[in-house]
Protein backbone atom coordinates (compact mmCIF):
# COMPACT_ATOMS: atom_id res chain seq x y z
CA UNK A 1 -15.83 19.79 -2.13
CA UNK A 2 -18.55 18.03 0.07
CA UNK A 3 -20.61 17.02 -3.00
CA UNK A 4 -17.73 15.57 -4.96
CA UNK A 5 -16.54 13.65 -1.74
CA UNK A 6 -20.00 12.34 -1.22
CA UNK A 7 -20.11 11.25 -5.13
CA UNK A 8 -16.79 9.57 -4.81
CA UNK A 9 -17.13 8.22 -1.29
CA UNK A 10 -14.35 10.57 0.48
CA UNK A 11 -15.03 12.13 3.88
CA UNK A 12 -12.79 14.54 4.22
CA UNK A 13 -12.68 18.24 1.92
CA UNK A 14 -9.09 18.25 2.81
CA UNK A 15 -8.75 14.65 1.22
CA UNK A 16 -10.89 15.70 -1.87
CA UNK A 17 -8.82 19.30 -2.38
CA UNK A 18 -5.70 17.08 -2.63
CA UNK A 19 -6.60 14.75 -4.90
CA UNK A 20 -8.16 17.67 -7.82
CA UNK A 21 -5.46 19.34 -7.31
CA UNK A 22 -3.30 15.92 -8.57
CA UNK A 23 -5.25 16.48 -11.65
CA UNK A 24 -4.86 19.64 -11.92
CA UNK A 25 -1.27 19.06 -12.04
CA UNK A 26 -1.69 16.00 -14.23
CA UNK A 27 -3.83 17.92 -16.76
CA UNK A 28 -7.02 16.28 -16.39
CA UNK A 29 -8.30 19.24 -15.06
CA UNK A 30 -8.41 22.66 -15.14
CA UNK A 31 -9.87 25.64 -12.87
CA UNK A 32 -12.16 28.09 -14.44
CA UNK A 33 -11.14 32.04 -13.63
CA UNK A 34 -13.86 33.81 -14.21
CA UNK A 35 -16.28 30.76 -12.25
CA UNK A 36 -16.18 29.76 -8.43
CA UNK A 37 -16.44 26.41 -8.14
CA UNK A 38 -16.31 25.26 -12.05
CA UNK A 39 -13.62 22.41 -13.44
CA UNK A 40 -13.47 21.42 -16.49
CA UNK A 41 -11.83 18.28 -18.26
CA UNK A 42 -9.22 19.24 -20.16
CA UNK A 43 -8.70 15.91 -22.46
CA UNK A 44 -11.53 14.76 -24.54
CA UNK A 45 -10.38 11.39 -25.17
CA UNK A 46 -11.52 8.83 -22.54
CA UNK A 47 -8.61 9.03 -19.43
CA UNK A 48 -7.68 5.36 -19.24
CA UNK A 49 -8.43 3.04 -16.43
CA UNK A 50 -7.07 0.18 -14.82
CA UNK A 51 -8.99 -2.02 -12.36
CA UNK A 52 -7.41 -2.43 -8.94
CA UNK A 53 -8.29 -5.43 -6.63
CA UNK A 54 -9.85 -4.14 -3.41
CA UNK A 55 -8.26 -6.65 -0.96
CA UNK A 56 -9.73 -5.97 2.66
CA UNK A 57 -8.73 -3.84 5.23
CA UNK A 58 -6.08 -1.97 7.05
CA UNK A 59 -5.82 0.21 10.03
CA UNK A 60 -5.25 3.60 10.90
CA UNK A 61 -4.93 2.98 14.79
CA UNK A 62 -4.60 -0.53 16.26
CA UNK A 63 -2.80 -3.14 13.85
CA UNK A 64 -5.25 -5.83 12.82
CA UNK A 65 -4.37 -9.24 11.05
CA UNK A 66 -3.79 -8.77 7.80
CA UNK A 67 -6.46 -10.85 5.83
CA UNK A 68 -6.16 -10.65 1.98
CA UNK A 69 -9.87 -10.73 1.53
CA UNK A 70 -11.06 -9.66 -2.03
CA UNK A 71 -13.91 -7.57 -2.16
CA UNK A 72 -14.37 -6.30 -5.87
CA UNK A 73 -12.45 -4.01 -7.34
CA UNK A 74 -11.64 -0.25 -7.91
CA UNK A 75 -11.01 2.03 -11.11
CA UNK A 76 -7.60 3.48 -10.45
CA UNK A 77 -6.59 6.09 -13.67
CA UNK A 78 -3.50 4.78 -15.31
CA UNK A 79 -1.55 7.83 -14.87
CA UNK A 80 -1.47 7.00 -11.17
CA UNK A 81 -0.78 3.41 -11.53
CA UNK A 82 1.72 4.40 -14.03
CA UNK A 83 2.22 0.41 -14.50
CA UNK A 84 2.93 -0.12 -11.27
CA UNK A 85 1.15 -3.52 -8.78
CA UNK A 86 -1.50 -1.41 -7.26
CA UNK A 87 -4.24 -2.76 -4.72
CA UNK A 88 -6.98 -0.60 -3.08
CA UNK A 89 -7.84 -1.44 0.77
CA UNK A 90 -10.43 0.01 3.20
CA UNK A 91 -9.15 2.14 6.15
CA UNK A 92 -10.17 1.81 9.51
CA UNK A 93 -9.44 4.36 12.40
CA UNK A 94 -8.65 7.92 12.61
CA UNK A 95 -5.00 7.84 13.74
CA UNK A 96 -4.15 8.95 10.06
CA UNK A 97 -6.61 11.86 9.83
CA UNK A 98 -3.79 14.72 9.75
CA UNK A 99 -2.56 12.98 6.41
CA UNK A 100 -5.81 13.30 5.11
CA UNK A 101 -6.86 9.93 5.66
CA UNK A 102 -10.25 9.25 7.01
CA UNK A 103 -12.05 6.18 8.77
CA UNK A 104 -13.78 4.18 5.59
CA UNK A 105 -11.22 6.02 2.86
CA UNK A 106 -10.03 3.32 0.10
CA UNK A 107 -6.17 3.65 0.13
CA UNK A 108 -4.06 2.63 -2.83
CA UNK A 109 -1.29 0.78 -2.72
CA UNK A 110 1.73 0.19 -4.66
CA UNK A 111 3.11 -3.16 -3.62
CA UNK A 112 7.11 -2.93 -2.91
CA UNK A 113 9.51 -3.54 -0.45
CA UNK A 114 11.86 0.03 -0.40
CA UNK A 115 9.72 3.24 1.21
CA UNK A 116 11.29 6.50 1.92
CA UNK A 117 11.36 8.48 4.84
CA UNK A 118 8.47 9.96 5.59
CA UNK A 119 6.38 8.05 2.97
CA UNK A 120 2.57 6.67 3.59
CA UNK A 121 3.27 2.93 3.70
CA UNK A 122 0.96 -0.05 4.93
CA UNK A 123 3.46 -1.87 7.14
CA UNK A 124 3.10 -5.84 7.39
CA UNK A 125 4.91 -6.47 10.26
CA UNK A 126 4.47 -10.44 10.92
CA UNK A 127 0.58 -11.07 10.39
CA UNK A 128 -0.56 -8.00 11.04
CA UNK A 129 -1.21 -4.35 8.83
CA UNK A 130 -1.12 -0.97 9.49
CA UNK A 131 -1.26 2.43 8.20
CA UNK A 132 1.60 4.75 8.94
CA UNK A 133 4.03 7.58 8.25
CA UNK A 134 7.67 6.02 7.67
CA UNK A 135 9.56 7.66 10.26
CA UNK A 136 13.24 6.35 9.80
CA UNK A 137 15.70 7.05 12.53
């Protein structure tokens, strides 16, 4: 888990574990039985990619003012994306780490305006973002 994380810039094993096991369930990848730590791709054609704007920051912790800053961009698979407007930003804090979501992690984001309960949302609330379980009451 370490060495994938470090190849795809993800601190956490816990974040990295989730995220093969997504494509596991999409497909993409399968678990060998008879081979500890061996995955193999399961589709030989080329898994299509979109590129996602990376657009600045966002905190896990104190709120900071939301600055839509564009620093390159980020290949997001298109079975995620699904068609959907996607950005990518950069986290910063720790208050987020029990969701698996570390200090320098690139969160993306589906841009709408419904979440429900207990989703992952970047909250805008006047000029400045944040990173948070939606907790309705």
């Amino acid at each position: 888990m370490r060495e994938i994380g470090t190849g795809v810039g993800l601190k956490s094993n816990n974040t990295v574990y989730f995220h093969l096991e997504k494509l596991i369930e999409a497909g993409l990848l399968e678990k060998d039985p008879f081979e500890s730590r061996t995955l193999r791709l399961r589709r030989k054609e080329a898994v299509p990619f979109v590129m996602a704007p990376i657009l600045g920051k966002v905190t896990a912790g104190i709120p900071i003012f939301a600055d839509e800053e564009y620093q390159g961009e980020f290949p997001v698979p298109e079975i995620i994306t699904k068609g959907k407007n996607v950005f990518v930003l950069t986290v910063k804090g720790d208050s987020m780490i029990n969701a698996g979501i570390h200090n320098g992690d690139l969160v993306i984001v589906e841009k709408t305006y419904v979440a429900n309960n207990y989703d992952i949302v970047v909250a805008l609330i006047g000029e400045e973002a944040n990173v948070k379980r939606l907790v309705k009451e």
